[in-house]
N, C-alpha and C. Protein backbone atom coordinates (compact mmCIF):
# COMPACT_ATOMS: atom_id res chain seq x y z
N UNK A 1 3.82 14.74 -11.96
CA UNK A 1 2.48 15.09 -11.54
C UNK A 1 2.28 16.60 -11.50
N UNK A 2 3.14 17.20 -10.95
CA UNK A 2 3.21 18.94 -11.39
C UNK A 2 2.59 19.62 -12.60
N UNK A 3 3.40 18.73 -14.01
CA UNK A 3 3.28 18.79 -14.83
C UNK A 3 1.63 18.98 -15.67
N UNK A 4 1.27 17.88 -15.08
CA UNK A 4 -0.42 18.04 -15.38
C UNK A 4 -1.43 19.09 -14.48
N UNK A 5 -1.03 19.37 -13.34
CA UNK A 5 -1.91 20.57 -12.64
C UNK A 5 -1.20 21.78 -13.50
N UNK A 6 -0.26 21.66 -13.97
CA UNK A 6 0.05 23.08 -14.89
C UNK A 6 -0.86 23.48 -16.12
N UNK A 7 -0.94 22.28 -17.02
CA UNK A 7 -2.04 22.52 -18.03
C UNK A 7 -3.32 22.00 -17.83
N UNK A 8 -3.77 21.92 -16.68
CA UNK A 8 -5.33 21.40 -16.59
C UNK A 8 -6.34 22.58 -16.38
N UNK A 9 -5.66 24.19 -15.96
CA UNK A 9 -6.50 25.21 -15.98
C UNK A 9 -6.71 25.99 -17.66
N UNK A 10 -5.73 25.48 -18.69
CA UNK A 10 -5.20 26.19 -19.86
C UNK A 10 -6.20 25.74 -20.57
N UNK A 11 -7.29 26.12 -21.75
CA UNK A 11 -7.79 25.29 -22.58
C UNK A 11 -7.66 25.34 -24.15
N UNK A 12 -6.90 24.59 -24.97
CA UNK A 12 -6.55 25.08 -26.39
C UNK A 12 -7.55 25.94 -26.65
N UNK A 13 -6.79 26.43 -27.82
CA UNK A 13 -7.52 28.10 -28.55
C UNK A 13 -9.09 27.46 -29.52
N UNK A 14 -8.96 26.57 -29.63
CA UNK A 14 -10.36 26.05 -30.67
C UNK A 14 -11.02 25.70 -29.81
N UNK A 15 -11.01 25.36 -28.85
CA UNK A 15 -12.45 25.42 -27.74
C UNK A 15 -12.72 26.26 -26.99
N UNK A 16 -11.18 27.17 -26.69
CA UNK A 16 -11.88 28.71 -26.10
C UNK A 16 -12.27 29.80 -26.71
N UNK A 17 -12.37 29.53 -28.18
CA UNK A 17 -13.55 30.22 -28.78
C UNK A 17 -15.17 30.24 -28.99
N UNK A 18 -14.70 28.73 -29.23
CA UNK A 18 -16.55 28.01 -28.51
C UNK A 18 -17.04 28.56 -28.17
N UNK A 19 -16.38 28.68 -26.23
CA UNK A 19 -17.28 29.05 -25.46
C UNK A 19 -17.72 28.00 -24.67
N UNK A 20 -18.94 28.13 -23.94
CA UNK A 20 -19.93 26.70 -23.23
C UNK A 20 -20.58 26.00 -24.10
N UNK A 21 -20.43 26.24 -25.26
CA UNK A 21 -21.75 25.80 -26.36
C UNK A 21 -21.19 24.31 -26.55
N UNK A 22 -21.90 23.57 -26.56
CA UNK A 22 -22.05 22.16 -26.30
C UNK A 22 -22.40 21.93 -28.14
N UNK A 23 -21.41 21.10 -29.22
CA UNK A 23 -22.10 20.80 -29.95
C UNK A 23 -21.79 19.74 -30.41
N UNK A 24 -23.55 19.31 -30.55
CA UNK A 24 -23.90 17.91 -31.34
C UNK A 24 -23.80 17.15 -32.03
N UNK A 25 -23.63 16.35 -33.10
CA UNK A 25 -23.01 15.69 -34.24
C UNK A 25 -24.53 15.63 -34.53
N UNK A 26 -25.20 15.97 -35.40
CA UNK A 26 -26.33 15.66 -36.41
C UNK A 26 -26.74 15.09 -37.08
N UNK A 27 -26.91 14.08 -37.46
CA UNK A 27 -27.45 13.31 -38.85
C UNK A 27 -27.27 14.71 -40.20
N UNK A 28 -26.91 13.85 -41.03
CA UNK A 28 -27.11 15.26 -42.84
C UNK A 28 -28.22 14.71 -43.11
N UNK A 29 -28.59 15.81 -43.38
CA UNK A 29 -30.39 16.47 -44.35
C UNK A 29 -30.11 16.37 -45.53
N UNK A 30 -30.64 15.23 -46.33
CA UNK A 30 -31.05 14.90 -47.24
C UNK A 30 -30.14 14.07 -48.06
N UNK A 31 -29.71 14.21 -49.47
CA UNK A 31 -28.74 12.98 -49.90
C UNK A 31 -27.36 13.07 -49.97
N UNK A 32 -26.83 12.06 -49.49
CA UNK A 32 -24.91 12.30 -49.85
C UNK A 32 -24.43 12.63 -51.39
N UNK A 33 -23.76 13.50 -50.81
CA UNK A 33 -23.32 13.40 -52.20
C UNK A 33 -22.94 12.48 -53.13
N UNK A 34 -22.00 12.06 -52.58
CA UNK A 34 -21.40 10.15 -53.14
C UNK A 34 -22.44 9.35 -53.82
N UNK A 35 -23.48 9.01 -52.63
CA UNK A 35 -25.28 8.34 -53.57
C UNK A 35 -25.74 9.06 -54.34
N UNK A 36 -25.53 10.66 -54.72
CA UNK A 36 -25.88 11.02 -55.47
C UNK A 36 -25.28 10.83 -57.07
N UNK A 37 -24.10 10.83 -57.13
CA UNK A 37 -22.55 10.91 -58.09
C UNK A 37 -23.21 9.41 -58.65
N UNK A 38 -23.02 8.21 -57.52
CA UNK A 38 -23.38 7.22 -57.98
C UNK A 38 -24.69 6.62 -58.39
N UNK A 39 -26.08 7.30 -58.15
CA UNK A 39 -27.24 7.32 -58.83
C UNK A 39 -27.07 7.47 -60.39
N UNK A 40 -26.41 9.09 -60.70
CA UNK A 40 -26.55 9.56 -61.53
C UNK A 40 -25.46 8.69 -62.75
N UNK A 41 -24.58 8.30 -62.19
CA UNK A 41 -23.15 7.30 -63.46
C UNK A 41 -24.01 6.04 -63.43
N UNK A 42 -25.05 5.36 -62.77
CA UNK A 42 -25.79 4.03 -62.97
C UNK A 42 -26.57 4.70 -63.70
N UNK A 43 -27.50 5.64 -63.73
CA UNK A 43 -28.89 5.74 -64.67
C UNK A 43 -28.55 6.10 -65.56
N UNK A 44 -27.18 7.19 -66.23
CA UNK A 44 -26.25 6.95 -67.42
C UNK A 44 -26.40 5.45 -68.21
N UNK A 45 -25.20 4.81 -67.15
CA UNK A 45 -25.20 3.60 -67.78
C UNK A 45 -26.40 3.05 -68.50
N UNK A 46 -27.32 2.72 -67.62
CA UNK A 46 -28.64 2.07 -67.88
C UNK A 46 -29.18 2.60 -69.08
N UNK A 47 -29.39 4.17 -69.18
CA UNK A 47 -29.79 4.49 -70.35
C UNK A 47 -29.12 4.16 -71.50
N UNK A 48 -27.53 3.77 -71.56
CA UNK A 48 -26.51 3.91 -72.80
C UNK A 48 -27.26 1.59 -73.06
N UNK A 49 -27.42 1.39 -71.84
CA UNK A 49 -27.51 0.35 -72.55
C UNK A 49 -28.69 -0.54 -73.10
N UNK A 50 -30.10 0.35 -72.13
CA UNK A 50 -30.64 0.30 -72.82
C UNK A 50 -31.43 0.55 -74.65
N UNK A 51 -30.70 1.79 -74.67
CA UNK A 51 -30.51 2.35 -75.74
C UNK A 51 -29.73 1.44 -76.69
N UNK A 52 -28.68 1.05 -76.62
CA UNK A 52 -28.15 0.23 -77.44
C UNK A 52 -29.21 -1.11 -77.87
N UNK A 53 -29.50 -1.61 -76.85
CA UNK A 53 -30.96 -2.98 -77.26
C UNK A 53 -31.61 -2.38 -77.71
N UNK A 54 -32.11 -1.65 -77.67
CA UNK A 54 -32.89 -1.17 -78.56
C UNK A 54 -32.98 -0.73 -79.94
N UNK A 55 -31.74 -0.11 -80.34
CA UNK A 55 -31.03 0.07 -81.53
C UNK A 55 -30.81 -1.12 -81.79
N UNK A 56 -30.64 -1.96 -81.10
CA UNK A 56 -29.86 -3.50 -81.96
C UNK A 56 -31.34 -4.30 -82.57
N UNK A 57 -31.69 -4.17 -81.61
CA UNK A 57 -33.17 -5.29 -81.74
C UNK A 57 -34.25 -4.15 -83.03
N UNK A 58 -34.03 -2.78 -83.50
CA UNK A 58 -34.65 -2.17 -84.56
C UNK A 58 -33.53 -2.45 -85.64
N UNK A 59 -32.64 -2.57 -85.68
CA UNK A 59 -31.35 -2.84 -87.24
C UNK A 59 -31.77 -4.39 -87.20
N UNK A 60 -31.94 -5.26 -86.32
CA UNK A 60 -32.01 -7.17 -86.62
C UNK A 60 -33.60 -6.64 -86.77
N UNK A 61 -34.65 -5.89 -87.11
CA UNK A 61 -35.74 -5.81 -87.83
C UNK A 61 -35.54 -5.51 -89.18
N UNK A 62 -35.19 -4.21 -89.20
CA UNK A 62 -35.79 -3.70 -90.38
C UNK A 62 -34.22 -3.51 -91.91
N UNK A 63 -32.76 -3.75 -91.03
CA UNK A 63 -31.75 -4.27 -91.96
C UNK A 63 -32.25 -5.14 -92.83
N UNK A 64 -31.63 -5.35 -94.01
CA UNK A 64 -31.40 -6.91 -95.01
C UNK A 64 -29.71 -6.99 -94.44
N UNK A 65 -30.23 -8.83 -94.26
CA UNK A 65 -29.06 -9.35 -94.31
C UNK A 65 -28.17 -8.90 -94.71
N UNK A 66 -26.85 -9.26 -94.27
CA UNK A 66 -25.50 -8.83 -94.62
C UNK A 66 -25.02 -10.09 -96.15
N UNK A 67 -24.30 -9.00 -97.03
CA UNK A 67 -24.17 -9.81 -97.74
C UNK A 67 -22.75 -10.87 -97.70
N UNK A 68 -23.08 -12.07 -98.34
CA UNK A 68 -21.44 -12.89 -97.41
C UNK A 68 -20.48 -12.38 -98.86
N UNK A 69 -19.04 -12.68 -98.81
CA UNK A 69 -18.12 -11.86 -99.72
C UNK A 69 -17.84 -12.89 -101.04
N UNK A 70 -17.78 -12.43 -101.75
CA UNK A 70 -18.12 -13.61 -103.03
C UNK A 70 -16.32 -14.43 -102.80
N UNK A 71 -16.75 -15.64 -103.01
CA UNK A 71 -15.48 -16.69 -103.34
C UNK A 71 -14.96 -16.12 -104.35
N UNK A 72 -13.48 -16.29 -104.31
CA UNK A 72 -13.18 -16.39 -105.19
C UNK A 72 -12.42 -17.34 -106.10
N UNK A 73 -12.04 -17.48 -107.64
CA UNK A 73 -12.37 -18.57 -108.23
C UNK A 73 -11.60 -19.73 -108.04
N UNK A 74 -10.33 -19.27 -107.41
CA UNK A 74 -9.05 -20.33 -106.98
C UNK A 74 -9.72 -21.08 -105.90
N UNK A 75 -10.25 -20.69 -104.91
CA UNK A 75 -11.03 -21.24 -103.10
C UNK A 75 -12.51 -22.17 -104.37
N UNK A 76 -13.05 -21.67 -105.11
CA UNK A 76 -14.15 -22.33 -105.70
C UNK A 76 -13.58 -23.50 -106.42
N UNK A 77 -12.71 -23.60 -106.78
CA UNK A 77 -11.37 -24.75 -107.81
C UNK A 77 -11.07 -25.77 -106.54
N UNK A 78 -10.59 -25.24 -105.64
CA UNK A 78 -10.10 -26.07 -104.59
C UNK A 78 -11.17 -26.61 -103.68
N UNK A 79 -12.37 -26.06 -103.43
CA UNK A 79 -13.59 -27.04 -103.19
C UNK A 79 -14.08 -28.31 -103.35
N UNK A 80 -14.26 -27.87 -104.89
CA UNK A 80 -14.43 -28.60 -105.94
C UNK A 80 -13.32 -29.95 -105.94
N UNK A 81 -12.22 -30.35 -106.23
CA UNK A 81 -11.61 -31.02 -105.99
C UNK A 81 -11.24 -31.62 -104.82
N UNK A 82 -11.55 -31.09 -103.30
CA UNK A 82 -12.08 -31.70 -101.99
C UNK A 82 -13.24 -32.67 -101.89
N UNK A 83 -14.34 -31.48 -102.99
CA UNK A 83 -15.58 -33.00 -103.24
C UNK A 83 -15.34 -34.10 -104.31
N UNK A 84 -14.28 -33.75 -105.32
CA UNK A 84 -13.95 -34.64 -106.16
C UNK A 84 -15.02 -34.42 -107.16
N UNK A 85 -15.16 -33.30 -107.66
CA UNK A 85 -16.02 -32.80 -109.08
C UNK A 85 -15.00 -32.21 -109.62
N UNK A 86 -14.81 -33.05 -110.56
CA UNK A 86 -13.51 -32.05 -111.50
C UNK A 86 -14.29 -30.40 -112.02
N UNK A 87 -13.37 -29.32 -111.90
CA UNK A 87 -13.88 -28.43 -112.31
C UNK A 87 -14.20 -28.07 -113.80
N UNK A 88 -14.58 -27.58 -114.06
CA UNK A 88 -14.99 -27.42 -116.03
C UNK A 88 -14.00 -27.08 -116.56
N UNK A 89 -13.75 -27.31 -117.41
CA UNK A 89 -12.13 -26.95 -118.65
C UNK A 89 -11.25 -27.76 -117.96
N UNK A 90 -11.04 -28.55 -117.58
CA UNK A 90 -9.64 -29.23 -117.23
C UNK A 90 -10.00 -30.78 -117.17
């Protein structure tokens, strides 16, 4: 019990600079940073993907079809004999 009437007149060095000044915890003025960081990487996003529909849905307008890759004549032989049409020359 000594022990504590010894340091109860002493007051650490970061509050006896203070002083009496009493201070408040405040609400922050205006936006966090964090909501801000994360506003700005969503309306990114949004733009990259809107942008992309949009590019997609103008190429499925104004593209021509893709062309498909021509058979070739061995896969056209072996068709042919799946449907049972003999192929020509043989």
């Amino acid at each position: 019990m000594a022990e504590e009437s010894d340091f109860a007149d002493k007051v650490p060095p970061s509050f006896y600079e203070m002083g009496n000044k009493i201070i408040y915890e405040t609400e922050a003025k205006g936006l966090n940073p964090g909501l801000i960081v994360l506003l700005v990487v969503v309306g990114l996003l949004l733009i990259f993907l809107v942008g992309n529909y949009v590019l997609y849905s103008y190429a499925q307008k104004t593209l021509p079809p893709r062309k498909k890759k021509p058979v070739s004549k061995k896969k056209m032989k072996r068709e042919r004999l799946k449907q049972g049409v003999s192929a020509p020359g043989e």
